[in-house]
N, C-alpha and C. Protein backbone atom coordinates (compact mmCIF):
# COMPACT_ATOMS: atom_id res chain seq x y z
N UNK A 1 102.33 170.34 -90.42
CA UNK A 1 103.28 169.44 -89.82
C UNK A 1 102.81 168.00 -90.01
N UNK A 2 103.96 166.78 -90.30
CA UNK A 2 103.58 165.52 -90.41
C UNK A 2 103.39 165.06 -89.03
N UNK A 3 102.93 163.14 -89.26
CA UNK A 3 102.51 162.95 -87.96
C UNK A 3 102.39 161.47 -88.10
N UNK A 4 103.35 160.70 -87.05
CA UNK A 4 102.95 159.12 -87.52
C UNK A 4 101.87 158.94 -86.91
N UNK A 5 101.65 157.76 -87.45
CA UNK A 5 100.50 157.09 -87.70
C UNK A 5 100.62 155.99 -87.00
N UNK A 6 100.40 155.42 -85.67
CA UNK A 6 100.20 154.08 -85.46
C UNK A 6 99.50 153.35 -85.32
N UNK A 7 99.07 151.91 -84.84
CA UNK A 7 97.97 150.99 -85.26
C UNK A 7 98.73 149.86 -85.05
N UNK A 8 97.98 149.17 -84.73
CA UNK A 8 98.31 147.31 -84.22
C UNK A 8 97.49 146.53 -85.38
N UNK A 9 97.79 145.80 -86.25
CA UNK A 9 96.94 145.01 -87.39
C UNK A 9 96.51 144.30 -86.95
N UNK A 10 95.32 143.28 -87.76
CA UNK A 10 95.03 142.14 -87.37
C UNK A 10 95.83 140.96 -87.03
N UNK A 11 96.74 141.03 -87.61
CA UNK A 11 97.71 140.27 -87.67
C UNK A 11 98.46 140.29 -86.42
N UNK A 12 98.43 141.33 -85.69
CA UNK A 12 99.13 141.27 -83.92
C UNK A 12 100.12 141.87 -84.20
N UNK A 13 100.83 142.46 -85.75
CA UNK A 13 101.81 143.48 -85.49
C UNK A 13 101.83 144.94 -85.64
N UNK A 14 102.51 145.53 -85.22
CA UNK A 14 102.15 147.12 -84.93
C UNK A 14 103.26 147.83 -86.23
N UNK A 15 101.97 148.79 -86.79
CA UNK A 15 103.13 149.53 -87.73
C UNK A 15 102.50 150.97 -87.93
N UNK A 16 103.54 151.39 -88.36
CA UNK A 16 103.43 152.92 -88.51
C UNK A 16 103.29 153.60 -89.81
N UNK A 17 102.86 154.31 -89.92
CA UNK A 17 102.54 155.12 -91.40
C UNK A 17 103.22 156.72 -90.94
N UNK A 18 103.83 157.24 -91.86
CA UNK A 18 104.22 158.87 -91.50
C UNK A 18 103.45 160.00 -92.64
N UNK A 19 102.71 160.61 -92.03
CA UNK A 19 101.73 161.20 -92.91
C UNK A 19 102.01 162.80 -93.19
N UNK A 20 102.21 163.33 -94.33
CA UNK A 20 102.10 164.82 -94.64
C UNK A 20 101.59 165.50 -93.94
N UNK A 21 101.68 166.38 -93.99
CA UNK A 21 100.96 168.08 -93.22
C UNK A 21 99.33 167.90 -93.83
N UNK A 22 99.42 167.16 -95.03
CA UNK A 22 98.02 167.16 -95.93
C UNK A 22 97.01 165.77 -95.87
N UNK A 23 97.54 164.79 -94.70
CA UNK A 23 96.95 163.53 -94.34
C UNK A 23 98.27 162.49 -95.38
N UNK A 24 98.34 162.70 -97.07
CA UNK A 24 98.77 162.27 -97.28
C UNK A 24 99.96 161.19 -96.28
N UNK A 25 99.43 159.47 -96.85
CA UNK A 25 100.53 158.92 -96.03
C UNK A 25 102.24 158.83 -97.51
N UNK A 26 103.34 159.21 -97.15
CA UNK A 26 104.35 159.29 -97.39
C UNK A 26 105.37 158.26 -96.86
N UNK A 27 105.05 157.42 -95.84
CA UNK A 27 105.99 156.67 -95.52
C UNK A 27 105.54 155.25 -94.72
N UNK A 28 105.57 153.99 -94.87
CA UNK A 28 104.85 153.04 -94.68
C UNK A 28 106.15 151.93 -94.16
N UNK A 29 105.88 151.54 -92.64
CA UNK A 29 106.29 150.73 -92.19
C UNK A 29 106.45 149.18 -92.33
N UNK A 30 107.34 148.07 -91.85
CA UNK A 30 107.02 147.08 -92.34
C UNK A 30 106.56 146.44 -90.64
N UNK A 31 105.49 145.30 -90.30
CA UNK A 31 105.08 145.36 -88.65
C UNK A 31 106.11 144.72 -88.09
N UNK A 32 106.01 145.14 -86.65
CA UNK A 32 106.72 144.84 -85.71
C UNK A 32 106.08 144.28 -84.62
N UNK A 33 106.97 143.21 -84.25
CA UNK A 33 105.92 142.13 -83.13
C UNK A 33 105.56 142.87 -81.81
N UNK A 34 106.21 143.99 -81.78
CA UNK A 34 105.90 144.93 -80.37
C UNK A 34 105.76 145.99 -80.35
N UNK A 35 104.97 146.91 -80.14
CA UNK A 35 104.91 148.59 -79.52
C UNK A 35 106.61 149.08 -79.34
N UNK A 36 107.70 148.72 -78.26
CA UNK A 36 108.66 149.11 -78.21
C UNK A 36 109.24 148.82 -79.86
N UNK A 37 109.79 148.33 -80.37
CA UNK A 37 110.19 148.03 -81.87
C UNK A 37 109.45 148.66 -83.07
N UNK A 38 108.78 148.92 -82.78
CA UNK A 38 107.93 149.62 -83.57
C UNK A 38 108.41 150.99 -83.35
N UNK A 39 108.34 151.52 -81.90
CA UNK A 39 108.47 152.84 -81.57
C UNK A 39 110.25 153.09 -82.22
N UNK A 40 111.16 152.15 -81.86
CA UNK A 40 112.76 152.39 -82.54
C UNK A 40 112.18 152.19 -83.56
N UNK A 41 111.60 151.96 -84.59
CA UNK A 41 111.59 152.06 -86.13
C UNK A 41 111.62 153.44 -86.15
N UNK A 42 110.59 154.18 -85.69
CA UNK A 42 110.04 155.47 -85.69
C UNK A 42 111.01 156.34 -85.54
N UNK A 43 111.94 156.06 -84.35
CA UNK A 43 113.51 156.80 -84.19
C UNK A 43 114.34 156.85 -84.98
N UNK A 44 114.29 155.73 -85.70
CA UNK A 44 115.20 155.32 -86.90
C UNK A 44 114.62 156.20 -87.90
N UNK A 45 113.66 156.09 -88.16
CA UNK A 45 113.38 156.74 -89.44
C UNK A 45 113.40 158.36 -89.16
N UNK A 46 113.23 159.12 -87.99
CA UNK A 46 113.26 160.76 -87.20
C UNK A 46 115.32 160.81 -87.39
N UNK A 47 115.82 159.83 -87.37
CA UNK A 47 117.22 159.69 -87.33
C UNK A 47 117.65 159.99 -88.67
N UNK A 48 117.17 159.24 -89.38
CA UNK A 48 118.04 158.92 -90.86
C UNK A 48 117.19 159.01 -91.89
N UNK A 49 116.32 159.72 -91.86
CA UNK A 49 115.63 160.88 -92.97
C UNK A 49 116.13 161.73 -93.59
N UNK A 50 117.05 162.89 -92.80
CA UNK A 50 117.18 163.86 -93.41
C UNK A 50 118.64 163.57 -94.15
N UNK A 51 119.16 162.67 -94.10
CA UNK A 51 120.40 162.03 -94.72
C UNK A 51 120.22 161.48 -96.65
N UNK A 52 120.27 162.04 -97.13
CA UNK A 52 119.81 161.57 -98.80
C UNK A 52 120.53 160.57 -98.92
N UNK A 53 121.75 160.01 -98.63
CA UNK A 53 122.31 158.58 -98.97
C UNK A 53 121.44 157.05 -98.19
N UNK A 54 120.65 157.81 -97.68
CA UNK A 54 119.66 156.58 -96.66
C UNK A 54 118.44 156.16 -97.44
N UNK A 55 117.90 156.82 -98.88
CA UNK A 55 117.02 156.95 -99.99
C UNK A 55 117.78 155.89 -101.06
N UNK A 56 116.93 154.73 -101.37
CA UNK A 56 117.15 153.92 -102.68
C UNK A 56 115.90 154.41 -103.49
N UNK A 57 116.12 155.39 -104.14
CA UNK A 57 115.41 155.64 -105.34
C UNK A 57 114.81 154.49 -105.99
N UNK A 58 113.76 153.71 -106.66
CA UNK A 58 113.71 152.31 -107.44
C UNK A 58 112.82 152.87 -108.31
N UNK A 59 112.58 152.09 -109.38
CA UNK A 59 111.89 151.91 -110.52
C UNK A 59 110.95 150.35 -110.23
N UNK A 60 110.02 150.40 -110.83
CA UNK A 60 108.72 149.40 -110.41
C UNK A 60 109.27 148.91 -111.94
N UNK A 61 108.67 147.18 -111.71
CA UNK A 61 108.17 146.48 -112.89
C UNK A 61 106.98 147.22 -113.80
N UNK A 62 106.28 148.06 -112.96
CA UNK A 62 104.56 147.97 -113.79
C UNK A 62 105.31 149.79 -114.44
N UNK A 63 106.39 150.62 -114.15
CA UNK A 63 106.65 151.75 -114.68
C UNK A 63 106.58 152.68 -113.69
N UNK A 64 106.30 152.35 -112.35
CA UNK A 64 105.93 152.89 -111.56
C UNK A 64 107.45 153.75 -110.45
N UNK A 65 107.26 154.56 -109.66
CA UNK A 65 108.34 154.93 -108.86
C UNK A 65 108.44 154.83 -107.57
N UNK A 66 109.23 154.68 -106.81
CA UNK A 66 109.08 154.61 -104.91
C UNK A 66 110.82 154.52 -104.64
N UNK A 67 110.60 154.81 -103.11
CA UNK A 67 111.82 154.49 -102.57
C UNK A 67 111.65 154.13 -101.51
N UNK A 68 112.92 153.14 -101.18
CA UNK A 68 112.93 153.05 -99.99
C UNK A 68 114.02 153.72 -99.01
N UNK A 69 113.61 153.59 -97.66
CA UNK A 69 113.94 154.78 -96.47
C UNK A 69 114.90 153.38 -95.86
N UNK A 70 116.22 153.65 -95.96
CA UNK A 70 116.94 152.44 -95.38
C UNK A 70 117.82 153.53 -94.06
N UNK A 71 118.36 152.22 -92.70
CA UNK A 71 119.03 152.58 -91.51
C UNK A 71 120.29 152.64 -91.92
N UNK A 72 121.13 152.98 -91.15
CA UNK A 72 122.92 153.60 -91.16
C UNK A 72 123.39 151.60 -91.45
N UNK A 73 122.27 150.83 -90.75
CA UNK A 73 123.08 149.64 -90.99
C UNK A 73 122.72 148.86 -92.32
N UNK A 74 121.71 149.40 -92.97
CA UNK A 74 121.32 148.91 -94.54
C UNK A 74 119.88 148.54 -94.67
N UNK A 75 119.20 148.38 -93.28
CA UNK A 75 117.72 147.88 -93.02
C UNK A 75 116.91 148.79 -93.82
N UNK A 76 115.87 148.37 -94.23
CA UNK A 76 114.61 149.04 -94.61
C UNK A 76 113.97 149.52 -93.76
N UNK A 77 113.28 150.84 -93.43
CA UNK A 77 113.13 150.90 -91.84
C UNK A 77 111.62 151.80 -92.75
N UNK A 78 111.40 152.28 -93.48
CA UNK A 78 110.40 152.64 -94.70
C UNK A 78 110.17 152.43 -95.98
N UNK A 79 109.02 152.68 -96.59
CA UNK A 79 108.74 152.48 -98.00
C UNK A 79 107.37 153.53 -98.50
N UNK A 80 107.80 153.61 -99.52
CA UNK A 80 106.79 154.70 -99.99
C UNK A 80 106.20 154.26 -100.91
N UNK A 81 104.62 155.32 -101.08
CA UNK A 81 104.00 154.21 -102.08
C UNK A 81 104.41 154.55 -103.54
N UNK A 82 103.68 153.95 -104.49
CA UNK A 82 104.01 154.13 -106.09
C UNK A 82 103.47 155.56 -106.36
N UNK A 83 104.85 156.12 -107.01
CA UNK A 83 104.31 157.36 -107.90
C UNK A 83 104.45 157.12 -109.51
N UNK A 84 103.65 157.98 -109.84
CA UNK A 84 103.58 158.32 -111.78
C UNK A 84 104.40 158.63 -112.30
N UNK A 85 105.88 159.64 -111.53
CA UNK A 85 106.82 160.08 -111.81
C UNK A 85 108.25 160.31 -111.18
N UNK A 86 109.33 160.47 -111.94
CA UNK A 86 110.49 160.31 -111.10
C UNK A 86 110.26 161.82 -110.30
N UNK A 87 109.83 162.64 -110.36
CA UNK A 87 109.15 163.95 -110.03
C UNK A 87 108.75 163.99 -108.83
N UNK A 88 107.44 163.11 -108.89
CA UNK A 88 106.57 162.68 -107.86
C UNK A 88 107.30 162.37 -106.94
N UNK A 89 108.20 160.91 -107.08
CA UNK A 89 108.89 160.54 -105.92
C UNK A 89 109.70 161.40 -105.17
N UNK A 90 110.89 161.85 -106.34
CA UNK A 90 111.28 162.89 -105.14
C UNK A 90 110.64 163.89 -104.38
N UNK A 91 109.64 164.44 -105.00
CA UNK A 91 108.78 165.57 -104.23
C UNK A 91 108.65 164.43 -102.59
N UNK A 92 108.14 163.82 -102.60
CA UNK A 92 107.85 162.36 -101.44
C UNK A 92 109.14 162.30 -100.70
N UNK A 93 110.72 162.11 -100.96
CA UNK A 93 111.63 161.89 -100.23
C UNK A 93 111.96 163.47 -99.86
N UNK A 94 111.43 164.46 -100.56
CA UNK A 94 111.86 165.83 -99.55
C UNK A 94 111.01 165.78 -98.79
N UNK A 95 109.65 165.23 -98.90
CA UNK A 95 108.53 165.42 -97.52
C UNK A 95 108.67 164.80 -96.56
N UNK A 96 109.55 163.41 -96.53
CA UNK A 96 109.52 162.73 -95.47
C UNK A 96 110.90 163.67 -94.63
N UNK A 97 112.01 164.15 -95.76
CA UNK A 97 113.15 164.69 -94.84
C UNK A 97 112.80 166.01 -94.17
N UNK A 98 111.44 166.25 -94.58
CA UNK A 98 111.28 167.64 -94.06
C UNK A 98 110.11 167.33 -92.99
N UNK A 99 109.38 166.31 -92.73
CA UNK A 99 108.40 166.22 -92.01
C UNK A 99 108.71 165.23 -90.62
N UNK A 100 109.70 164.01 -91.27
CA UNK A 100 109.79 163.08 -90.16
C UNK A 100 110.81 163.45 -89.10
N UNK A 101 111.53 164.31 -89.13
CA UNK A 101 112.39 164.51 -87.82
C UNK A 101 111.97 165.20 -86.61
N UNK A 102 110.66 165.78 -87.13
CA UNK A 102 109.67 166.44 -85.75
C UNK A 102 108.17 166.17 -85.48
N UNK A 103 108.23 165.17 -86.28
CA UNK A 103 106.23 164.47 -86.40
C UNK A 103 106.06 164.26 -84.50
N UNK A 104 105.41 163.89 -84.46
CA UNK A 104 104.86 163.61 -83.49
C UNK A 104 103.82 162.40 -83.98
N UNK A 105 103.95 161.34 -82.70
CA UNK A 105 103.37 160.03 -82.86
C UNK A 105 101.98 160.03 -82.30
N UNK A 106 101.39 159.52 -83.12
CA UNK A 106 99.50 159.60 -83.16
C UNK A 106 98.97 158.49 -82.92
N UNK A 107 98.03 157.62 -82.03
CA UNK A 107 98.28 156.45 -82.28
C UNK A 107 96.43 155.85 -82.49
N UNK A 108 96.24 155.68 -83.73
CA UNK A 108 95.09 155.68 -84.78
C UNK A 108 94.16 154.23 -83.89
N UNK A 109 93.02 154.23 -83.68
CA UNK A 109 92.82 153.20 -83.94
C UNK A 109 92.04 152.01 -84.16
């Protein structure tokens, strides 16, 4: 089973990582100036995961692959890191739709 990941940066904002059954992290937050906002990211993303039209597939400058995890209103609410293959990535957007709607929040720190 996956499992977010939380943490407060140096920086004073709080963000979340959503991690595989295998540690692998799969899904990477952008920070939020508060614990509560942070925690609705987390809802957002347990919300609108398992939805495939909420996935922008992209292609990298360097050849690389990722997507991003966008809200019902168009926000970026995740991002994933670079894969080697269009393969790779999707293997990554079935793990997050299969892992983030029942993770449970961990808070790292």
């Amino acid at each position: 089973m996956g499992k977010f990941s939380t943490k407060k940066g140096k920086d004073g904002q709080h963000y979340f990582n959503l991690l595989a059954s295998n540690g692998q992290v799969i899904l990477t937050s952008e920070g939020y100036t508060s614990t509560a906002g942070m925690n609705n990211g987390i809802e957002s993303v347990k919300k609108n995961a398992p939805e495939d039209g909420h996935y922008d597939r992209e292609n990298s400058k360097n050849g690389k692959f990722y997507f991003n995890l966008k809200a019902t209103n168009g926000q970026v609410i995740g991002k994933s890191q670079m894969y080697e293959s269009v393969a790779s990535r999707d293997n990554g957007i079935e793990s997050v739709k299969k892992n983030a709607p029942d993770a449970p929040i961990v808070e790292e720190e």
